[in-house]
C-alpha atoms as a PDB file:
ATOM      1  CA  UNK A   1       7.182 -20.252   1.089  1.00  0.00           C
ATOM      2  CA  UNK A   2       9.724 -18.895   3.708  1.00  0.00           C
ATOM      3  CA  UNK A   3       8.794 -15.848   6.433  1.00  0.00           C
ATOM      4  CA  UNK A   4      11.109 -14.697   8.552  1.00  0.00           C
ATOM      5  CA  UNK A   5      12.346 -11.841  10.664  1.00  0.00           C
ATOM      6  CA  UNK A   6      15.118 -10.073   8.847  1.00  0.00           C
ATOM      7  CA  UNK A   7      18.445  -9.588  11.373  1.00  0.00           C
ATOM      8  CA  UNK A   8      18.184  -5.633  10.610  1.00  0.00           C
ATOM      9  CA  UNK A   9      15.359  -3.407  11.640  1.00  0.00           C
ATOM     10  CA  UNK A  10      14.500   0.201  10.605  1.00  0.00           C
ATOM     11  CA  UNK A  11      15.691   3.319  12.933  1.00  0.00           C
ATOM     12  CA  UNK A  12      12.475   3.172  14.936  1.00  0.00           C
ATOM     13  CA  UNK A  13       8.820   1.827  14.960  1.00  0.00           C
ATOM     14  CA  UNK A  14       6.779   3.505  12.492  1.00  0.00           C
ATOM     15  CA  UNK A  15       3.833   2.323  10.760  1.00  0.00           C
ATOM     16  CA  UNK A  16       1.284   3.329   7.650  1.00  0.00           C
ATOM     17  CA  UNK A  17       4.112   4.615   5.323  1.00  0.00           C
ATOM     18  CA  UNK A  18       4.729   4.365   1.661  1.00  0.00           C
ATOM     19  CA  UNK A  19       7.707   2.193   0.287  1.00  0.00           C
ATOM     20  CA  UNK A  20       8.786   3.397  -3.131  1.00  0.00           C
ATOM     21  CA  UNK A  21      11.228   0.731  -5.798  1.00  0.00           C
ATOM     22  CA  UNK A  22      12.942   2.683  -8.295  1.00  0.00           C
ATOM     23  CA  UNK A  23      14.831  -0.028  -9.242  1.00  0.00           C
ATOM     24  CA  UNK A  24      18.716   0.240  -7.955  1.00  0.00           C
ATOM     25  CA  UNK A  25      17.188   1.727  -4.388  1.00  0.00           C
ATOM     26  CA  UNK A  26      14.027   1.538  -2.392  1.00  0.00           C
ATOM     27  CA  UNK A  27      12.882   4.522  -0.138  1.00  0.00           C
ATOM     28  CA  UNK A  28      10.410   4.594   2.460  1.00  0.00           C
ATOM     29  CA  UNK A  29       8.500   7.849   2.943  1.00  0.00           C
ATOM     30  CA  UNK A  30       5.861   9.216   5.998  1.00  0.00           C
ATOM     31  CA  UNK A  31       4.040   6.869   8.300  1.00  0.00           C
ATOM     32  CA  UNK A  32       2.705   7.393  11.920  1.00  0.00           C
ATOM     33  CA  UNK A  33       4.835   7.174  14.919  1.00  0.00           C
ATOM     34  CA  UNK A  34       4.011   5.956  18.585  1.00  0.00           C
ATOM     35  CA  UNK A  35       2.183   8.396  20.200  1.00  0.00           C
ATOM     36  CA  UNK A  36       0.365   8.815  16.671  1.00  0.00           C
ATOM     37  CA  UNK A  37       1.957  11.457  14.877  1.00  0.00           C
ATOM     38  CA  UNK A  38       3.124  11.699  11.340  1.00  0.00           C
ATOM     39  CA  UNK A  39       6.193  11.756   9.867  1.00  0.00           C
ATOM     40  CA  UNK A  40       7.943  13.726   7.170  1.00  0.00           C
ATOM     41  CA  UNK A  41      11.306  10.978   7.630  1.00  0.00           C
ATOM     42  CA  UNK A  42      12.479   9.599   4.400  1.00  0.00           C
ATOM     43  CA  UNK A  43      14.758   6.711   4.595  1.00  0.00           C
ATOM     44  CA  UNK A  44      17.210   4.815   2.186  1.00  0.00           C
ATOM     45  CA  UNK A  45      16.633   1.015   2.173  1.00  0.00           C
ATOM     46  CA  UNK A  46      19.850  -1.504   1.778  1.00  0.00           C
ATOM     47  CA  UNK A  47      17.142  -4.467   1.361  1.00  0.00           C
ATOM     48  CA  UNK A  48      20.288  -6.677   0.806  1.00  0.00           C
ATOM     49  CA  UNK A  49      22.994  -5.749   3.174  1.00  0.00           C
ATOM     50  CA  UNK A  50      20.042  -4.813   5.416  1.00  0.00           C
ATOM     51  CA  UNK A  51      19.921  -1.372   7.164  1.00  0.00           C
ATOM     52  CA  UNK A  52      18.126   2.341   6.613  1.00  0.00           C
ATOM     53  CA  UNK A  53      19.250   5.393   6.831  1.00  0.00           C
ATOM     54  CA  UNK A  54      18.214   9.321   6.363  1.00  0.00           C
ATOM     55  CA  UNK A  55      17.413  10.269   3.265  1.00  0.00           C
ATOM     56  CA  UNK A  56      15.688  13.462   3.536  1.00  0.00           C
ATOM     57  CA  UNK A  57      12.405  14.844   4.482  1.00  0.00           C
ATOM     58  CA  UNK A  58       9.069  15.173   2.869  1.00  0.00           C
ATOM     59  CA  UNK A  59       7.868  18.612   2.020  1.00  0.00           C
ATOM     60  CA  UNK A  60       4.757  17.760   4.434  1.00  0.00           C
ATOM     61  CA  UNK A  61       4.399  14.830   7.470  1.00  0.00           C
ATOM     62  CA  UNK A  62       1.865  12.581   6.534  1.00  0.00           C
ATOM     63  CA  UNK A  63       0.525   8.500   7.056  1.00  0.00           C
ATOM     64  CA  UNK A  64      -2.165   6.882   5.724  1.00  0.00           C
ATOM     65  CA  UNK A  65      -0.549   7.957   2.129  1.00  0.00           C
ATOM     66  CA  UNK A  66      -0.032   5.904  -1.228  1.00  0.00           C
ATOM     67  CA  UNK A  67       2.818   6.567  -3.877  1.00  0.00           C
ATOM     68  CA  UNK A  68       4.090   5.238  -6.690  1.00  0.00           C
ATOM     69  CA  UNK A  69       7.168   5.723  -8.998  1.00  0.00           C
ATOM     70  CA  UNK A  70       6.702   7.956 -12.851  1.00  0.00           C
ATOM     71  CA  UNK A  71       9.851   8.068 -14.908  1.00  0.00           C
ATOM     72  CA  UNK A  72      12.005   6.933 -11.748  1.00  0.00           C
ATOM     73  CA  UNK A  73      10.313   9.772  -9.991  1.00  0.00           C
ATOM     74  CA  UNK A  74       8.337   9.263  -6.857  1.00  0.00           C
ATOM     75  CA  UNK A  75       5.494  10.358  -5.508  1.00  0.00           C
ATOM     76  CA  UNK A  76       3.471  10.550  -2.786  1.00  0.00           C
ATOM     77  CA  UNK A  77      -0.814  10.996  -2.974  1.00  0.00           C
ATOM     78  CA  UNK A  78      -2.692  12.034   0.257  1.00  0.00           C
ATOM     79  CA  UNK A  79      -2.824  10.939   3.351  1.00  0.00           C
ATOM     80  CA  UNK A  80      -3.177  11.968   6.773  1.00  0.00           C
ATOM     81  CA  UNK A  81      -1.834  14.324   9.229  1.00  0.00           C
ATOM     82  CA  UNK A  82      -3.481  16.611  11.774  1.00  0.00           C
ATOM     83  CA  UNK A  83      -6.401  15.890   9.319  1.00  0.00           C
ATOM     84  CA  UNK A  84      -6.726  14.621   5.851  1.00  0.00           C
ATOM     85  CA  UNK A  85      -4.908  15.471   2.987  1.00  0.00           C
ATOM     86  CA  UNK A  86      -4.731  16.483  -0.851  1.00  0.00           C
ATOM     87  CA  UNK A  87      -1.350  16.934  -1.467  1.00  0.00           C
ATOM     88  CA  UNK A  88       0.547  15.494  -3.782  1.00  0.00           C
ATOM     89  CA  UNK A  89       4.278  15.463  -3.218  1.00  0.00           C
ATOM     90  CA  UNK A  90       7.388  14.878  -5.462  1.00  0.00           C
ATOM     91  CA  UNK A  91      10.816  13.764  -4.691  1.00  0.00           C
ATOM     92  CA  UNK A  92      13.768  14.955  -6.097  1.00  0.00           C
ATOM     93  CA  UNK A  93      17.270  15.498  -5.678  1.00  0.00           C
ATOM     94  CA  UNK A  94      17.681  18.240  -3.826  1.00  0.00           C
ATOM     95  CA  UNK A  95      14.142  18.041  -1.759  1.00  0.00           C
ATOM     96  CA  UNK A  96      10.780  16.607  -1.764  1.00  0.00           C
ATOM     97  CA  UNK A  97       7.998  19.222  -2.686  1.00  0.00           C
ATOM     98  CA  UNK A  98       4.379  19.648  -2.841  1.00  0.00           C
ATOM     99  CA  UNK A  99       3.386  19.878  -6.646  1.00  0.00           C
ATOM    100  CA  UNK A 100      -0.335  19.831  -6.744  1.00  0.00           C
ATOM    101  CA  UNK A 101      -3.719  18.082  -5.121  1.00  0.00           C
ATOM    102  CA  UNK A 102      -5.700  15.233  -6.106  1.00  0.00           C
ATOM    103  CA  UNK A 103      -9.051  16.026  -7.545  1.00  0.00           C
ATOM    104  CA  UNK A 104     -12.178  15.640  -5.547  1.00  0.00           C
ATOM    105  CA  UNK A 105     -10.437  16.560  -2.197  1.00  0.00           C
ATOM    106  CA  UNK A 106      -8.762  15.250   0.745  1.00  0.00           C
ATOM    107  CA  UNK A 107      -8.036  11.179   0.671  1.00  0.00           C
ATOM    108  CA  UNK A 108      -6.328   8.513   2.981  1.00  0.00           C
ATOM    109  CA  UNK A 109      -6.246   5.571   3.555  1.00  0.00           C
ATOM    110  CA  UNK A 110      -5.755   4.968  -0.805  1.00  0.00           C
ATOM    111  CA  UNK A 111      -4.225   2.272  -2.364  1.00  0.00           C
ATOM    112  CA  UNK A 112      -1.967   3.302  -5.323  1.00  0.00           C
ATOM    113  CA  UNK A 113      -1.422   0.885  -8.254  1.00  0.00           C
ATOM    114  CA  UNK A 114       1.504   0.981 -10.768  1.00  0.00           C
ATOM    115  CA  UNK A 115       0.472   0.461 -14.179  1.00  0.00           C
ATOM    116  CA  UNK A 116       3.787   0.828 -15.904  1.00  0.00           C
ATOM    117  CA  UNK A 117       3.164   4.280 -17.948  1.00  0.00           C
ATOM    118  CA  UNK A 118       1.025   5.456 -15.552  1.00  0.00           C
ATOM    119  CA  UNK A 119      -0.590   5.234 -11.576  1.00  0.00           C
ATOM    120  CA  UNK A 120      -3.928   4.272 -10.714  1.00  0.00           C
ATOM    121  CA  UNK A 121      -5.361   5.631  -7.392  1.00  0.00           C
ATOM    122  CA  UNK A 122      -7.950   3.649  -5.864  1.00  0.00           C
ATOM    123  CA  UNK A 123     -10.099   4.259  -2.652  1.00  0.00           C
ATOM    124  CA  UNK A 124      -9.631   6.099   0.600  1.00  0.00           C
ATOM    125  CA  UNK A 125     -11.650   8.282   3.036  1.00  0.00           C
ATOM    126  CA  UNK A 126     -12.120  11.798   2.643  1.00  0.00           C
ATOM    127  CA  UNK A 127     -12.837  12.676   6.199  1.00  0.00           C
ATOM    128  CA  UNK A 128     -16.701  12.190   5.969  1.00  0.00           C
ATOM    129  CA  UNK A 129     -16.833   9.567   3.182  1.00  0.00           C
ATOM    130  CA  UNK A 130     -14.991   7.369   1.116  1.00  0.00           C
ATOM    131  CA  UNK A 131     -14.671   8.502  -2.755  1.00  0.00           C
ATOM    132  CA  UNK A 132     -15.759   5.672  -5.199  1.00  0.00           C
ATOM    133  CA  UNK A 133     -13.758   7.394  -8.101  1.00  0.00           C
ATOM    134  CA  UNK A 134     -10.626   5.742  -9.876  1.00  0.00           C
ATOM    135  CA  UNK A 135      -8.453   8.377 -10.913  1.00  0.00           C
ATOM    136  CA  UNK A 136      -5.335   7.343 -13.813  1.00  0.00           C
ATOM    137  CA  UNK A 137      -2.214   9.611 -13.933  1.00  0.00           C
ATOM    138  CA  UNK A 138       0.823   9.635 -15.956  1.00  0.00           C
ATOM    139  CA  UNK A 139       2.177  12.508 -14.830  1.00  0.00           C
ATOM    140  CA  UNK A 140       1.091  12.637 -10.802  1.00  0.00           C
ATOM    141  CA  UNK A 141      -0.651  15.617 -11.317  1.00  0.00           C
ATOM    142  CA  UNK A 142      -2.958  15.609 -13.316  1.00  0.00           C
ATOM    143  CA  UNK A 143      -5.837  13.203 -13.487  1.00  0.00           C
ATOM    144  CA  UNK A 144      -8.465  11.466 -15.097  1.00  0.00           C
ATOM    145  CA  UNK A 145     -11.122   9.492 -13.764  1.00  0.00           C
ATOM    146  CA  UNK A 146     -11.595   6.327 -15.445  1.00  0.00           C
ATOM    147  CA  UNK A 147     -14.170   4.348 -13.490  1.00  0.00           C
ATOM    148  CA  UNK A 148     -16.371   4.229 -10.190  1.00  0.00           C
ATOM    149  CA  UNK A 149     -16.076   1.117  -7.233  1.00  0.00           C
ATOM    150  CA  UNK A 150     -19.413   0.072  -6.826  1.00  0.00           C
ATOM    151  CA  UNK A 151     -18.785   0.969  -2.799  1.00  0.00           C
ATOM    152  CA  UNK A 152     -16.305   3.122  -1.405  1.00  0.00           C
ATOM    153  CA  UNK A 153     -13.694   1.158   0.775  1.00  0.00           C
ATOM    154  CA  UNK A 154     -10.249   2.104   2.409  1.00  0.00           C
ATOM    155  CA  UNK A 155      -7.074   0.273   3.602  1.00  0.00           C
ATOM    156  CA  UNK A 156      -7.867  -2.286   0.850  1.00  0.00           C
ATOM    157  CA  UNK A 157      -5.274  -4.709  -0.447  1.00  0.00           C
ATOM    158  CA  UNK A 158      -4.505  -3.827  -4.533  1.00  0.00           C
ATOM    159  CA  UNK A 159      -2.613  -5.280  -6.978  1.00  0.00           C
ATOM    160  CA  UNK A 160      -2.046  -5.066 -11.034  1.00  0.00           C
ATOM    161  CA  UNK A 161      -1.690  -8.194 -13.163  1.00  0.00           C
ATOM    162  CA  UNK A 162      -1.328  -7.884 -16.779  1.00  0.00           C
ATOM    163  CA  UNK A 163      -4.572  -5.165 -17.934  1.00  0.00           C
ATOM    164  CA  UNK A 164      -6.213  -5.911 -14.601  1.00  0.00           C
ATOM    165  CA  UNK A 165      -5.786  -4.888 -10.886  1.00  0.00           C
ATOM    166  CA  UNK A 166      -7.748  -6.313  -8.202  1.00  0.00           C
ATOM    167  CA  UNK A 167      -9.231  -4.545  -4.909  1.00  0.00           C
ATOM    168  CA  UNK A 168      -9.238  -6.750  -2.185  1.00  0.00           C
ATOM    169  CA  UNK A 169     -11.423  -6.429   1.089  1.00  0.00           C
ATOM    170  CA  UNK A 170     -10.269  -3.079   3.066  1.00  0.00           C
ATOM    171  CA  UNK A 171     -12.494  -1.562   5.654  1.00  0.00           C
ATOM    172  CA  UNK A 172     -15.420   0.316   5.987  1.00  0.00           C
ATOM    173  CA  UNK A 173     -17.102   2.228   9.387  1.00  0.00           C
ATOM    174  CA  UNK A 174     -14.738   0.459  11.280  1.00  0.00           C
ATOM    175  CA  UNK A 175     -15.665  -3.438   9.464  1.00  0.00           C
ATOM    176  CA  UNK A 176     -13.556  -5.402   7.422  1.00  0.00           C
ATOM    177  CA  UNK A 177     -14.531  -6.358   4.535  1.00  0.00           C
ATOM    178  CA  UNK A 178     -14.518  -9.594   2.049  1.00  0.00           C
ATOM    179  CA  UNK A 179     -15.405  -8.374  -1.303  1.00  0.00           C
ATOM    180  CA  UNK A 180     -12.956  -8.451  -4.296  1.00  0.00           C
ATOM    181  CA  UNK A 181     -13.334  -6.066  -7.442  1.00  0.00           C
ATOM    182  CA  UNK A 182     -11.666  -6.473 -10.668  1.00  0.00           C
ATOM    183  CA  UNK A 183     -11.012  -2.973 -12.646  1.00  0.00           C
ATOM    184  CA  UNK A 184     -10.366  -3.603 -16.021  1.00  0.00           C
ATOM    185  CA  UNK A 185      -7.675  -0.509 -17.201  1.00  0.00           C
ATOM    186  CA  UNK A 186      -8.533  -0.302 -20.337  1.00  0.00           C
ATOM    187  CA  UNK A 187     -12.273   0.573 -20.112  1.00  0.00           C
ATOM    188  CA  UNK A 188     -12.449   1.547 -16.305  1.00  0.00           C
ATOM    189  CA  UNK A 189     -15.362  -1.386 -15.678  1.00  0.00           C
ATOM    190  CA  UNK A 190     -15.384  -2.761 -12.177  1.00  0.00           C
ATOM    191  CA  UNK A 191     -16.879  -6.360 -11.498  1.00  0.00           C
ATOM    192  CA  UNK A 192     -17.276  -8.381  -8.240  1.00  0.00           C
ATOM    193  CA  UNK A 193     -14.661 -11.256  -8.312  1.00  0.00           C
ATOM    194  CA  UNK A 194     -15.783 -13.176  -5.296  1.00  0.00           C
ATOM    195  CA  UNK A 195     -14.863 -13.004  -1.519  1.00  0.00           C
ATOM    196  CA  UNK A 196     -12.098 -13.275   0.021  1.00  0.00           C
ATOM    197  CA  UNK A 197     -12.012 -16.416   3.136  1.00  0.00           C
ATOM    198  CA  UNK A 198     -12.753 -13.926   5.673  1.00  0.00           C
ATOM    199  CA  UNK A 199     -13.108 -10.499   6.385  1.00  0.00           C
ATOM    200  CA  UNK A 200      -9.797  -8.537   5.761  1.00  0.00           C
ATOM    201  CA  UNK A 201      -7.735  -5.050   5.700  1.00  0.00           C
ATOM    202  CA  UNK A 202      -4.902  -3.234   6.023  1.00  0.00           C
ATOM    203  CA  UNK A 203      -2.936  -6.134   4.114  1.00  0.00           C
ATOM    204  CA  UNK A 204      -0.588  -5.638   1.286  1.00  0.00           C
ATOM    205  CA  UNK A 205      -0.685  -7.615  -1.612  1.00  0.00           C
ATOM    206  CA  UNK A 206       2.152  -9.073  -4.256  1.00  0.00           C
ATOM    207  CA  UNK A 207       1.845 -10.430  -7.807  1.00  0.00           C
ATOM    208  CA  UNK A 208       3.049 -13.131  -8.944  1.00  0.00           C
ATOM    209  CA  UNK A 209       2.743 -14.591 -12.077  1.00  0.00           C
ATOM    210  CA  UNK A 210      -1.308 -15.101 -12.214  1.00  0.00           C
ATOM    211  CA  UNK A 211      -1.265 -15.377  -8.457  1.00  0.00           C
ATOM    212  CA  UNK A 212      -1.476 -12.681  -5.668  1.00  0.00           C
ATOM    213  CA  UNK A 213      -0.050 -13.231  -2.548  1.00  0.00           C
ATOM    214  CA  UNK A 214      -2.009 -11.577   0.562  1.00  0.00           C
ATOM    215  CA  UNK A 215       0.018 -10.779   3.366  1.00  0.00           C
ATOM    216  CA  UNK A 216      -0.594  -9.958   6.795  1.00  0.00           C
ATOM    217  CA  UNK A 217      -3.352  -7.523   7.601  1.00  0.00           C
ATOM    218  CA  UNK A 218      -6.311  -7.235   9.841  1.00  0.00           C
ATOM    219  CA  UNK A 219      -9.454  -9.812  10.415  1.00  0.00           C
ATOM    220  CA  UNK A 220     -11.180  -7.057  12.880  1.00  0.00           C
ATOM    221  CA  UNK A 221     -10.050  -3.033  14.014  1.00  0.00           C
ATOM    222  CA  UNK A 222      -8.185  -4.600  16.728  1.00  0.00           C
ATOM    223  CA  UNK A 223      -7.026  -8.283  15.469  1.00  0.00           C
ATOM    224  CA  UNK A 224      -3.961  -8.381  13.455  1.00  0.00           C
ATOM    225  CA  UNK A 225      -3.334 -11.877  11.433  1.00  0.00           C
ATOM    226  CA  UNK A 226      -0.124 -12.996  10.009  1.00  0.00           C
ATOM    227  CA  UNK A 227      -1.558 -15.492   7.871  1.00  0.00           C
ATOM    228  CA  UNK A 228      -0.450 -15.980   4.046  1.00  0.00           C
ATOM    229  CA  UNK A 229      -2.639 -16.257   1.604  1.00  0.00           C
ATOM    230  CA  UNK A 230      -2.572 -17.609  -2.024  1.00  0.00           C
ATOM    231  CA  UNK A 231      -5.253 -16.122  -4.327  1.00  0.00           C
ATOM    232  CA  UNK A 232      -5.747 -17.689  -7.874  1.00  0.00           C
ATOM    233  CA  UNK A 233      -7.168 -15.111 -10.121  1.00  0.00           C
ATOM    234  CA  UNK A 234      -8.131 -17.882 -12.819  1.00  0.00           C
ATOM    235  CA  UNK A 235      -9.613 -20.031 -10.880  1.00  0.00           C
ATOM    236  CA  UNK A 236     -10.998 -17.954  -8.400  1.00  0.00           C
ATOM    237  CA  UNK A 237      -9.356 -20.203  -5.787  1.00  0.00           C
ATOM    238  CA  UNK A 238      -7.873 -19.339  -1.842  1.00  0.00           C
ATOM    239  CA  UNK A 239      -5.084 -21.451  -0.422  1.00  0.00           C
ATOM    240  CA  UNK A 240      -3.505 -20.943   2.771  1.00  0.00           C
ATOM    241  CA  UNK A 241       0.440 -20.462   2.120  1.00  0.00           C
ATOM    242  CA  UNK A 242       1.746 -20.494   5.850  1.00  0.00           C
ATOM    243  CA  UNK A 243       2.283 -17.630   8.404  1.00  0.00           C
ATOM    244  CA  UNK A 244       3.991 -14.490   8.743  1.00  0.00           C
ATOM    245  CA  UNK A 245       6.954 -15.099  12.048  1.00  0.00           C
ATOM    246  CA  UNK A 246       4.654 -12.273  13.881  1.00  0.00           C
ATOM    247  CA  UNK A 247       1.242 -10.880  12.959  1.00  0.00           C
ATOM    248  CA  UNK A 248       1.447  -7.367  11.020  1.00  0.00           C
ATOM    249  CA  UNK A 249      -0.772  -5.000   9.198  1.00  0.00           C
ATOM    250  CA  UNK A 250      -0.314  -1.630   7.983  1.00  0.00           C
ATOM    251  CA  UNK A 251       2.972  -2.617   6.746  1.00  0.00           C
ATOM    252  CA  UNK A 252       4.244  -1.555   3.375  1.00  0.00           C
ATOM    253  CA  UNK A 253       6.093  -3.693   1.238  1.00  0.00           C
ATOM    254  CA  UNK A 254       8.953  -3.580  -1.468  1.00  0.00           C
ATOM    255  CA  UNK A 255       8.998  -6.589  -4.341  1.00  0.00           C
ATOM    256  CA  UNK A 256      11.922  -7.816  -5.887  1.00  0.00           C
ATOM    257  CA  UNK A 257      12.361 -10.778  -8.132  1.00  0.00           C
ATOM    258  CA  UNK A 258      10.955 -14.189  -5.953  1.00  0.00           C
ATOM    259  CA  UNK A 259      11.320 -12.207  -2.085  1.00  0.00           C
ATOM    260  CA  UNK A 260       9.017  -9.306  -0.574  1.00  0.00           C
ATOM    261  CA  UNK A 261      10.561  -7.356   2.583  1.00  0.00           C
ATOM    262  CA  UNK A 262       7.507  -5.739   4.926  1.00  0.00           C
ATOM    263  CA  UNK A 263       8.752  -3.007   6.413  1.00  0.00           C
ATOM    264  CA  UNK A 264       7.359  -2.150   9.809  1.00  0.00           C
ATOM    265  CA  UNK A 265       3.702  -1.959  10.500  1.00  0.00           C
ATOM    266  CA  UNK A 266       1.539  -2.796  13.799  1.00  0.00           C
ATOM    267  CA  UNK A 267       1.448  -6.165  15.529  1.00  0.00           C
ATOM    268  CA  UNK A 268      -0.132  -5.176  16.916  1.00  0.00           C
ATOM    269  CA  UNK A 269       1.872  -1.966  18.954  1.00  0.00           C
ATOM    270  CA  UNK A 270       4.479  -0.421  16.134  1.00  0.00           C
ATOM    271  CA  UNK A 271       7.140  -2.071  15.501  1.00  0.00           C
ATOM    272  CA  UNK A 272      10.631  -1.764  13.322  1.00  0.00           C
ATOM    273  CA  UNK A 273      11.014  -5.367  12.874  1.00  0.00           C
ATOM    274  CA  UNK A 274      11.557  -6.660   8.641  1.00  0.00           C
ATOM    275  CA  UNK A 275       9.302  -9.443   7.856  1.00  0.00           C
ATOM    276  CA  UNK A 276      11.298 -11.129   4.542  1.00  0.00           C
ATOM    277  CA  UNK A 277       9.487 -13.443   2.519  1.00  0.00           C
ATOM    278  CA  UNK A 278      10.277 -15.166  -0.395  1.00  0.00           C
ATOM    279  CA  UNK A 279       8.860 -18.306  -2.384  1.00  0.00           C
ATOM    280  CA  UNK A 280       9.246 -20.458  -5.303  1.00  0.00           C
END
């Protein structure tokens, strides 16, 4: 396992956006700015040469969001702005647009899971509550609801492998949070898979192979870890992997082959450092 700063570092601080792989390029859309307000910035990621630059605007500012790629199209579900949002928004060529709302309401604070043909929106906070529904779309916008969490939770860590993703920890009236669920995509049934070591949010979370790897994230509302975290999803087993070069949560992150670049975050003020990371 190998962390380190990357030598390049986005335009400016900006945490809680959405980083979007469609393949040959990587975007990253939204997020909150210091003085805590959203974004509609969309920038171009060189993830090898290292740099960012403009690449349009979203057709509405938001953080707090989730998004996901259909067809090599992206998308972006939710979020927060002045207040919560509904909106789902498309990219295109030309210009990023507003193309429907997710059912039920208003949600941030959502984790979005790519299941290949399709998305899988999980969690989030409605302004009042958090939504227990799991809602499947191929198309981003239309949706089906396929299951029910047994608790609502937001800012939780998710993750697909093979037919099953897994929803770990996250936050709840201001508490992290230690559970893991497994949703089974098939049937939509949800099952407690254990705890995690401690309580934990605002992480992100890669697969790999059988294994997740938990990154980052927040042990309290105000204590950001940089620990790394190997979670066995066989064996049910935790193993400490090493340490982030600074602490970070809220950070998004882009995947490709054996490395994982987190882009920006909090640790804790906002920062535009790169966190790479890659393993063997």
């Amino acid at each position: 396992m190998r962390a380190v700063l990357a030598p390049w570092r986005l335009p400016a601080p900006v945490s809680r956006s959405v980083a979007l792989d469609l393949g040959g390029r990587a975007l990253l859309a939204g997020g909150l700015m210091p003085g805590d307000h959203s974004t509609d910035q969309v920038l171009a990621l060189d993830l090898t040469g290292g740099g960012a630059r403009p690449a349009g605007h979203l057709a509405q500012p938001a953080h707090d969001s989730a998004g996901g790629v259909l067809s090599g199209t992206p998308y972006l579900f939710g979020g927060g702005g002045a207040t919560e949002l509904a909106t789902v928004q498309r990219g295109g060529a030309a210009a990023w647009q507003s193309v429907g709302k997710l059912p039920g309401g208003t949600r941030s604070d959502l984790s979005v899971v790519d299941l290949g043909d399709a998305l899988l929106v999980v969690g989030g906070y409605d302004g009042s509550s958090t939504p227990t529904s799991i809602l499947r779309t191929t198309d981003g916008t239309h949706f089906t609801v396929i299951g029910h969490l047994p608790s609502g939770v937001r800012y939780a860590g998710a993750a697909r492998i093979g037919g099953t993703v897994w929803v770990l920890g996250g936050e709840v009236g201001g508490r992290e949070l230690t559970e893991v669920y497994r949703i089974d995509v098939a049937s939509g049934q949800v099952r407690s898979a254990g705890r995690l070591p401690g309580p934990l949010g605002h992480e992100a979370v890669v697969p790999v192979g059988r294994r997740l790897l938990v990154l980052g994230g927040r042990t309290a509302v105000h204590r950001t870890t940089g620990a790394i975290w190997w979670f066995d999803t066989v064996t049910g087993r935790w193993t400490r992997a090493g340490h982030l070069p600074q602490p970070v949560a809220d950070a998004p992150v882009v995947v490709r082959g054996s490395q994982a670049w987190l882009l920006g975050g909090e640790a804790p003020d906002f920062t535009d450092r790169v966190v790479e990371v890659s393993w063997s």
